[in-house]
C-alpha atoms as a PDB file:
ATOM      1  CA  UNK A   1       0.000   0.000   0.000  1.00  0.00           C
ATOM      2  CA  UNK A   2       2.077   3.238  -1.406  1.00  0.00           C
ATOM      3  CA  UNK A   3       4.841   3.420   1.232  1.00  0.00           C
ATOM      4  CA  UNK A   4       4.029   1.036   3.527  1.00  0.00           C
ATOM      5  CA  UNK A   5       5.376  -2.412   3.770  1.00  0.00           C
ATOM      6  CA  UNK A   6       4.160  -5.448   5.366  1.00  0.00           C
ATOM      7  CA  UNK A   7       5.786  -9.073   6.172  1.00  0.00           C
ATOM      8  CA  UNK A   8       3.663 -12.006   7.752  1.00  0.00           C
ATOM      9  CA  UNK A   9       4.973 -15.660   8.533  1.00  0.00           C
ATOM     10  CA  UNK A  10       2.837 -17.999   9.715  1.00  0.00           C
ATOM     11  CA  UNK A  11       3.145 -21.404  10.523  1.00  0.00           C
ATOM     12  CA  UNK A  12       0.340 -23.996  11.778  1.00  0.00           C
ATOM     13  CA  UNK A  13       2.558 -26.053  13.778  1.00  0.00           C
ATOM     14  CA  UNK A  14       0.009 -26.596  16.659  1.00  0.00           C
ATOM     15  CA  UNK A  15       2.015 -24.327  18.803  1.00  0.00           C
ATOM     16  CA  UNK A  16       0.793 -20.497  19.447  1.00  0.00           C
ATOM     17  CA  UNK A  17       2.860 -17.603  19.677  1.00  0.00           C
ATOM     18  CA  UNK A  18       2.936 -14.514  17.797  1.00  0.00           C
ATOM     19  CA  UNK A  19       6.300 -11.880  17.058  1.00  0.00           C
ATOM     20  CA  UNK A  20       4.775  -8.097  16.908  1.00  0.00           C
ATOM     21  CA  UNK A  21       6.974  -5.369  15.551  1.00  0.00           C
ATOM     22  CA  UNK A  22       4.691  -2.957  14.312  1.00  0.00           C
ATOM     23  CA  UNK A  23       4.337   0.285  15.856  1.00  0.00           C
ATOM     24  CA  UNK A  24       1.635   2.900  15.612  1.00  0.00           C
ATOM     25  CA  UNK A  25       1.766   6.718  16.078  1.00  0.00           C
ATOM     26  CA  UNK A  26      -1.907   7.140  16.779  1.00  0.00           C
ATOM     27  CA  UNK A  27      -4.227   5.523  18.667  1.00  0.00           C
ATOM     28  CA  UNK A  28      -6.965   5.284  16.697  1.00  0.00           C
ATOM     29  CA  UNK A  29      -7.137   4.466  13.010  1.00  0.00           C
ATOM     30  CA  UNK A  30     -10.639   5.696  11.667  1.00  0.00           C
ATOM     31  CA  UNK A  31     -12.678   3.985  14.787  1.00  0.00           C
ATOM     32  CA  UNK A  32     -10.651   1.093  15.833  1.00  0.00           C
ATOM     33  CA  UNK A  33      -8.097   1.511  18.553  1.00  0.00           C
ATOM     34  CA  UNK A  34      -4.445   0.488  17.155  1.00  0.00           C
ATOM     35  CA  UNK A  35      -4.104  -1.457  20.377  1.00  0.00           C
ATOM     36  CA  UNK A  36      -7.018  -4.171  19.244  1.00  0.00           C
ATOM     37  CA  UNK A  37      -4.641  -4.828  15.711  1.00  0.00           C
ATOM     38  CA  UNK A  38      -2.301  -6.603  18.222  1.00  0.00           C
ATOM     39  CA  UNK A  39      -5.314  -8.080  20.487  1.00  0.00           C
ATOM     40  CA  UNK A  40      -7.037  -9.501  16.558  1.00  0.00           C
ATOM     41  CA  UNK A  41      -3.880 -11.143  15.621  1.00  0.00           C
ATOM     42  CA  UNK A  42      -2.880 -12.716  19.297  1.00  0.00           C
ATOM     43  CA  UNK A  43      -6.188 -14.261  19.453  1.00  0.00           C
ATOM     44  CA  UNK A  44      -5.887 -15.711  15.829  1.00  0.00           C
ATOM     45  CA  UNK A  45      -2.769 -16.999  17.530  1.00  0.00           C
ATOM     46  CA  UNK A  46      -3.820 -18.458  20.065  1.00  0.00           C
ATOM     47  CA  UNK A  47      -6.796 -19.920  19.062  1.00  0.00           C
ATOM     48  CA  UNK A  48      -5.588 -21.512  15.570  1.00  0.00           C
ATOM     49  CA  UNK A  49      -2.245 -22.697  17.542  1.00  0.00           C
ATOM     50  CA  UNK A  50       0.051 -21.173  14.576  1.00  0.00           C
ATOM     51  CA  UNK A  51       3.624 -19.278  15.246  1.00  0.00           C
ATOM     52  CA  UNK A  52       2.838 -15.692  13.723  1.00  0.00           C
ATOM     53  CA  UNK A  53       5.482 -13.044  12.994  1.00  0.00           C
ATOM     54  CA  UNK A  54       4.289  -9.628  12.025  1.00  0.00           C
ATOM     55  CA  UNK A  55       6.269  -6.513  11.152  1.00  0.00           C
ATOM     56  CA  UNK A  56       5.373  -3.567   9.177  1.00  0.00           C
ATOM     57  CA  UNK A  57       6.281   0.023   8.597  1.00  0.00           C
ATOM     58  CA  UNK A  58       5.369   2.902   6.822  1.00  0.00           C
ATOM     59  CA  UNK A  59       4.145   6.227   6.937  1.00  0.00           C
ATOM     60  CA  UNK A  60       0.442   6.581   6.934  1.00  0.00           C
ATOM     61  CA  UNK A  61      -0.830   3.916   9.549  1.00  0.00           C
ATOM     62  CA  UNK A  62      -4.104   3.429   7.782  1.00  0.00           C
ATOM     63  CA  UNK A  63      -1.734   1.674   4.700  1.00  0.00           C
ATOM     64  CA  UNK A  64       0.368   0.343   7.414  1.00  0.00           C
ATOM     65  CA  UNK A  65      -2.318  -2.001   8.623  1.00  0.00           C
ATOM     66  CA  UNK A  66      -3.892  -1.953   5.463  1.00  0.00           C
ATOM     67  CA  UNK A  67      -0.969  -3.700   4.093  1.00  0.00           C
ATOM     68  CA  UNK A  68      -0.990  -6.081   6.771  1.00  0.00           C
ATOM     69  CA  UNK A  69      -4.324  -7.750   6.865  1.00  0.00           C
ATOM     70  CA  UNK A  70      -3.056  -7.839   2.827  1.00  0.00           C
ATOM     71  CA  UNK A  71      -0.027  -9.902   3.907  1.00  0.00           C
ATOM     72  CA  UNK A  72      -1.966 -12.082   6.316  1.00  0.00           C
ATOM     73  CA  UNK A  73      -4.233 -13.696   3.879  1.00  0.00           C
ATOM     74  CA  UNK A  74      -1.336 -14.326   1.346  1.00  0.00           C
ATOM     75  CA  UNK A  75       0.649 -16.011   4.205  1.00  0.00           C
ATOM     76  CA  UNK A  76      -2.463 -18.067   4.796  1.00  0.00           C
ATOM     77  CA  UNK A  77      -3.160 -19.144   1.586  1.00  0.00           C
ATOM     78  CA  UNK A  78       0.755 -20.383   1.083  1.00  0.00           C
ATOM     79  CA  UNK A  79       0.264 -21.982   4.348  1.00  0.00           C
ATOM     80  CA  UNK A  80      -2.829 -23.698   3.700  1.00  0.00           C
ATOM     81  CA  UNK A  81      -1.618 -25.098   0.058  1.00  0.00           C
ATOM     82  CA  UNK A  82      -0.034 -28.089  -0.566  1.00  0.00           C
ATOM     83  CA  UNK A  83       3.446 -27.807  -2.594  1.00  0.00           C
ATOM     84  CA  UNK A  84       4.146 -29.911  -5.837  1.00  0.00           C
ATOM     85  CA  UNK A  85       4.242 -33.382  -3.422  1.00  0.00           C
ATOM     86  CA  UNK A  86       0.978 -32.807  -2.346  1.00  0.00           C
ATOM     87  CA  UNK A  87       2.438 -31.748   1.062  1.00  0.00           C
ATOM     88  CA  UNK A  88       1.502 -29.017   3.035  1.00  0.00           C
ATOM     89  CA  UNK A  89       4.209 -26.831   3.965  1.00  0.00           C
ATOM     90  CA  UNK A  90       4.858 -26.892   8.034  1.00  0.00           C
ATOM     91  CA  UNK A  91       7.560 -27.364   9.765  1.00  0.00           C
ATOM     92  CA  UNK A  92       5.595 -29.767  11.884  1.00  0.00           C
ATOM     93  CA  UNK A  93       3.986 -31.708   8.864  1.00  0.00           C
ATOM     94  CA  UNK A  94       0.928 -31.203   9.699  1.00  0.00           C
ATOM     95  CA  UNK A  95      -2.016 -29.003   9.876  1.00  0.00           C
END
């Protein structure tokens, strides 16, 4: 999104934990409190049981995020699809 860039890694290994560099100069973007980007993304965490690394920066913070919710459903989809085996790509194996 223009100047901001996003990178998301994800991994379903069963295991939750998520790896948040992203910081935000405001505290609100539009409605939304910046603090509940974090709180959407632990609880994805947690609750799915995936490893989840987010960083981002950027000037405008409605691009930053912008760009990663954008980078969050690519990283799903690659996790999610199986590679020219038929396997899916974890580091676990499994899904």
């Amino acid at each position: 999104m223009d100047e901001a860039k996003a990178e998301v890694l994800i991994d379903f290994g069963g295991r939750p934990w998520i790896q948040w560099n992203v910081e935000f100069k405001r505290e609100k973007i539009g409605d939304v409190p910046t603090e509940m980007f974090y709180h959407f993304f632990k609880s994805f965490s947690d609750h799915a049981k995936c490893n989840l690394s987010i960083s981002a920066q950027g000037d405008n913070e409605h691009h930053i995020i912008e760009s990663i919710f954008k980078a969050f459903a690519k990283a799903i989809k690659a996790a999610k699809s199986r590679d020219a085996n038929m396997e899916i790509p974890s580091t676990k194996g499994v899904l």
